[in-house]
N, C-alpha and C. Protein backbone atom coordinates (compact mmCIF):
# COMPACT_ATOMS: atom_id res chain seq x y z
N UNK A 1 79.04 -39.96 -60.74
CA UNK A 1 79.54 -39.13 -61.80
C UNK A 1 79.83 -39.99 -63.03
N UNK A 2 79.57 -39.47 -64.05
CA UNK A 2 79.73 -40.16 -65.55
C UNK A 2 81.22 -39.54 -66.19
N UNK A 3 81.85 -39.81 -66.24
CA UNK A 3 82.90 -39.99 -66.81
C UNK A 3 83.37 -40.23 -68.95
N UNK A 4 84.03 -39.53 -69.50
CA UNK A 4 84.06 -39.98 -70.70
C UNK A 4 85.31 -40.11 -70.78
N UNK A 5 85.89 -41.60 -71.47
CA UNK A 5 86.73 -42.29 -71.81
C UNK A 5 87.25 -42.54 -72.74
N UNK A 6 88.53 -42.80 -73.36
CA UNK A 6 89.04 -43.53 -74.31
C UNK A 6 90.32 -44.68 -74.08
N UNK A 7 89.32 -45.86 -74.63
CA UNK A 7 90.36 -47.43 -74.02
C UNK A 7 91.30 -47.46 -75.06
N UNK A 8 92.30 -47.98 -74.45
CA UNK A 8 93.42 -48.47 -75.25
C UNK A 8 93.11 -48.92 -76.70
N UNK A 9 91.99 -49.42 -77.37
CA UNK A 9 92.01 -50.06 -78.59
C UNK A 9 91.24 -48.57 -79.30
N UNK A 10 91.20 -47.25 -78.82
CA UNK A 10 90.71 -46.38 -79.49
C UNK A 10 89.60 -46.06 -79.24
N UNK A 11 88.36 -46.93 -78.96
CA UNK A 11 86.91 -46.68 -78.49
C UNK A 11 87.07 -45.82 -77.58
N UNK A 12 85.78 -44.73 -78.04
CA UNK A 12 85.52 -43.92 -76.54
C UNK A 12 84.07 -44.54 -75.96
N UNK A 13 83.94 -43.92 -74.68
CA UNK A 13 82.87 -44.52 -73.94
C UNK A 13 82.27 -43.77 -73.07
N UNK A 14 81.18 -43.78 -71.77
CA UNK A 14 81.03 -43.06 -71.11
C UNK A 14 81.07 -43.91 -69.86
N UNK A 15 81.55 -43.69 -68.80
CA UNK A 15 81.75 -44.43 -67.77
C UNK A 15 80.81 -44.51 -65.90
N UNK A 16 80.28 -44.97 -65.47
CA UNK A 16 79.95 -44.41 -63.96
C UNK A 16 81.16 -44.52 -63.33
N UNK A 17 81.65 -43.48 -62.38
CA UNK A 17 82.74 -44.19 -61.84
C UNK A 17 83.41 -44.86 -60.96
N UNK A 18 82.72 -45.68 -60.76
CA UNK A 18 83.38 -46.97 -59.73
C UNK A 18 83.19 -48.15 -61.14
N UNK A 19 82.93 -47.78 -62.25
CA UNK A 19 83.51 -48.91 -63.21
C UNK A 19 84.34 -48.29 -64.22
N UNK A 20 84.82 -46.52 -64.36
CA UNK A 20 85.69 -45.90 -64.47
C UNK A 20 87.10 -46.38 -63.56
N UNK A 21 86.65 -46.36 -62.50
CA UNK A 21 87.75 -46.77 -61.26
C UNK A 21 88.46 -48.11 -62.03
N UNK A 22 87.60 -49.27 -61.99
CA UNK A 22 87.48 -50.62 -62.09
C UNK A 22 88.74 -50.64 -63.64
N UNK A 23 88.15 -49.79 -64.55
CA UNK A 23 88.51 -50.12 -65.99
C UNK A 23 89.99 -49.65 -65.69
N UNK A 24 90.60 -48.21 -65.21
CA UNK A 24 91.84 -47.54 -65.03
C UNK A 24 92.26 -49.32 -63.86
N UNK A 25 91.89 -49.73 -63.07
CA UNK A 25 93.04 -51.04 -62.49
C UNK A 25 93.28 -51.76 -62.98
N UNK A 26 92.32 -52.05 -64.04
CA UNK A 26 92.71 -53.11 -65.39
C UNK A 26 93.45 -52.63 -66.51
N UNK A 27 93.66 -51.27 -66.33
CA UNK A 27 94.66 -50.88 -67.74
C UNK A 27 93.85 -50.66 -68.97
N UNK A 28 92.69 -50.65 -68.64
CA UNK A 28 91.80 -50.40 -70.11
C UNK A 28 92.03 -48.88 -70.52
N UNK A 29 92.07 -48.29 -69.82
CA UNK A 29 92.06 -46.93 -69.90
C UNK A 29 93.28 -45.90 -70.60
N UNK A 30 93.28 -45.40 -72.05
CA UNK A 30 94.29 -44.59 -72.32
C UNK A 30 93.95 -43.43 -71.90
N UNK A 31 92.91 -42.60 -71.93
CA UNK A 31 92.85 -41.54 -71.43
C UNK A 31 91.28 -41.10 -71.28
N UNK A 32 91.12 -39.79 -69.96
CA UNK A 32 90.00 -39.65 -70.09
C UNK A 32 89.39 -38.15 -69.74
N UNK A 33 88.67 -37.41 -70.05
CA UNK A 33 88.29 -36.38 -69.96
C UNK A 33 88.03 -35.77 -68.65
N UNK A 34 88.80 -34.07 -68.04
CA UNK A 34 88.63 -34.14 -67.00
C UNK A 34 87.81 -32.74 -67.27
N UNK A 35 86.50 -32.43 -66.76
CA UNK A 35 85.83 -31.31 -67.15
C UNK A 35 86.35 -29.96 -66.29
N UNK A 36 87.05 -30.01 -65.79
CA UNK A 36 87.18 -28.94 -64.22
C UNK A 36 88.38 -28.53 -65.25
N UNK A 37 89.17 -29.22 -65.85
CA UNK A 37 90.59 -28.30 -66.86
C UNK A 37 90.18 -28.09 -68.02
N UNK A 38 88.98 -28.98 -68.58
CA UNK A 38 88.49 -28.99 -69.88
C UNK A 38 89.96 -29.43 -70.91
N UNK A 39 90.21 -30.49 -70.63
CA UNK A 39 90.89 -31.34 -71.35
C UNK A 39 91.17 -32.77 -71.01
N UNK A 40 91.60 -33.48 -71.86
CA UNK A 40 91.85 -35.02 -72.01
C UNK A 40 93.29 -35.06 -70.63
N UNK A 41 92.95 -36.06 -69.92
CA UNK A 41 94.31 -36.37 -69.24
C UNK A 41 94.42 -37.59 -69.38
N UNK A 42 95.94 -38.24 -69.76
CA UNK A 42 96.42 -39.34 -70.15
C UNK A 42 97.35 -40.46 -69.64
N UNK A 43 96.66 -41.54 -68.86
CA UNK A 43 97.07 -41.97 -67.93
C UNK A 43 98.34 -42.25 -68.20
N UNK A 44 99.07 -42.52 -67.13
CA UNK A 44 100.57 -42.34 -67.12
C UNK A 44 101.55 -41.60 -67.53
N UNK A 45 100.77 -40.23 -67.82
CA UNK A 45 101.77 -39.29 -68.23
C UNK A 45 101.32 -37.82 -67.52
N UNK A 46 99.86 -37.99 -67.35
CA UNK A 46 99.57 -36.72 -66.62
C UNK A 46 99.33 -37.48 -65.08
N UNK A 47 99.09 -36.15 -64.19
CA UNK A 47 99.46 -36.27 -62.78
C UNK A 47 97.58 -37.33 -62.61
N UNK A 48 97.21 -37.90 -62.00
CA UNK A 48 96.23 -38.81 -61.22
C UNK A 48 96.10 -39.06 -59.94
N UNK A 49 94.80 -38.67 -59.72
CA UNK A 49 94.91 -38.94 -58.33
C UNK A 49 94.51 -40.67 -58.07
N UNK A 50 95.85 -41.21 -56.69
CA UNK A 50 95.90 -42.32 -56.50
C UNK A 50 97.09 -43.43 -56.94
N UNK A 51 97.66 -42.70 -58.24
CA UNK A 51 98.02 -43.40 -58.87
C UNK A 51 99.69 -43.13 -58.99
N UNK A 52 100.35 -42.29 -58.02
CA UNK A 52 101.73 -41.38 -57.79
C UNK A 52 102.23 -43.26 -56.56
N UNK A 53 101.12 -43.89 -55.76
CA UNK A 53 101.93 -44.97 -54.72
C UNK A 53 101.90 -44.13 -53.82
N UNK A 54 101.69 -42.79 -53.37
CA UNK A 54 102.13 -41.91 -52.32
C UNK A 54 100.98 -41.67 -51.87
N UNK A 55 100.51 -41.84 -50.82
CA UNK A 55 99.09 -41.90 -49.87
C UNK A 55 99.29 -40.08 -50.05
N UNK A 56 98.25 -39.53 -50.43
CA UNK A 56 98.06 -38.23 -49.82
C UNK A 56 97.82 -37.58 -48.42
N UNK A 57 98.22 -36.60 -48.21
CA UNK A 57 98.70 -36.49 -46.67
C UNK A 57 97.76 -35.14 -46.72
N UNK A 58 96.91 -34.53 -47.26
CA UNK A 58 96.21 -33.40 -46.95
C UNK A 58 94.77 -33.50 -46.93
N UNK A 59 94.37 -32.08 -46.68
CA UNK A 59 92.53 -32.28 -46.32
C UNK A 59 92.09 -32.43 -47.60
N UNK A 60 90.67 -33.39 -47.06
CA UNK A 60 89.85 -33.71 -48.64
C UNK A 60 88.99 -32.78 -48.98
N UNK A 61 89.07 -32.53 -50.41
CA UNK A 61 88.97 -31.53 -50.83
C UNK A 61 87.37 -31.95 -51.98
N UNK A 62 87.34 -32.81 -52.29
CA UNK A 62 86.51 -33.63 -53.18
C UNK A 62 84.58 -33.22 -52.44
N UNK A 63 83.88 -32.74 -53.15
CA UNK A 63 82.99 -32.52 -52.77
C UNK A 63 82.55 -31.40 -52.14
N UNK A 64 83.39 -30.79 -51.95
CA UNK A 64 83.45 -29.48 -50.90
C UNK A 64 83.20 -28.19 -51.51
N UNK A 65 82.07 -27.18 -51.42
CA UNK A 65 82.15 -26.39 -52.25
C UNK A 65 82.91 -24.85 -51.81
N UNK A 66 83.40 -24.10 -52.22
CA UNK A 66 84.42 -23.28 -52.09
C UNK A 66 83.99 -22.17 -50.91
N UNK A 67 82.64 -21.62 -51.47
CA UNK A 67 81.94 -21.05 -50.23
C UNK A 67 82.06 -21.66 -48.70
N UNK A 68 81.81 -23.17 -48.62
CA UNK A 68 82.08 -23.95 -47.64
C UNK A 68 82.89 -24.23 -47.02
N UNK A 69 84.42 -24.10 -47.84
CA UNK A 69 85.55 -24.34 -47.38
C UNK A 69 86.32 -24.44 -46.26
N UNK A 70 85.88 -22.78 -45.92
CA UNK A 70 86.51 -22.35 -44.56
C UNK A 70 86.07 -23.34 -43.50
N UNK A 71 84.37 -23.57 -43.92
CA UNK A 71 84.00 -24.44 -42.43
C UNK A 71 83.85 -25.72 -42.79
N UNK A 72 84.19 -26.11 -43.60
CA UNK A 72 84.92 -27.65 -44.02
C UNK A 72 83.73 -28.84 -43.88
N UNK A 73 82.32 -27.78 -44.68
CA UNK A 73 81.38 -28.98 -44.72
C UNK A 73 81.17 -28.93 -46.59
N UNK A 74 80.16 -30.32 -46.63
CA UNK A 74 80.54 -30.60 -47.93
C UNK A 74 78.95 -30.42 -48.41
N UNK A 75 78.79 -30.60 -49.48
CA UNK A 75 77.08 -30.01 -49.82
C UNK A 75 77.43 -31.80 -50.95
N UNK A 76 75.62 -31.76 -50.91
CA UNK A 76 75.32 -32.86 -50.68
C UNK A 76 74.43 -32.76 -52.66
């Protein structure tokens, strides 16, 4: 997934994300576009997943399409 970004010095960018991942552990990251709310979320102030220290304790939900749900397979 491609990702669009904006780093701390103002530049925006477009990201893959496992170097999206990479850039948010280094702190490059002020904020970045989430298409599913259709708005900017801004690290450390909006909610992130991963980033609360609190292991999530529920079913994964990531990939899964809604039709599918009930039987808890994921489409490819």
């Amino acid at each position: 997934m491609i990702m669009r970004v904006q780093y701390k010095n103002g530049w925006y960018d477009y990201l893959h994300d496992r170097v999206f991942n990479h850039e948010i552990a280094l702190k490059n990251i002020r904020r970045f576009y989430r298409p599913s709310e259709k708005r900017w979320v801004t690290i450390g102030v909006d909610a992130i997943r991963g980033m609360s220290g609190v292991a999530y304790d529920g079913p994964e939900r990531r990939g899964i399409h809604p039709a599918n749900a009930i039987m808890g397979t994921s489409i490819k």
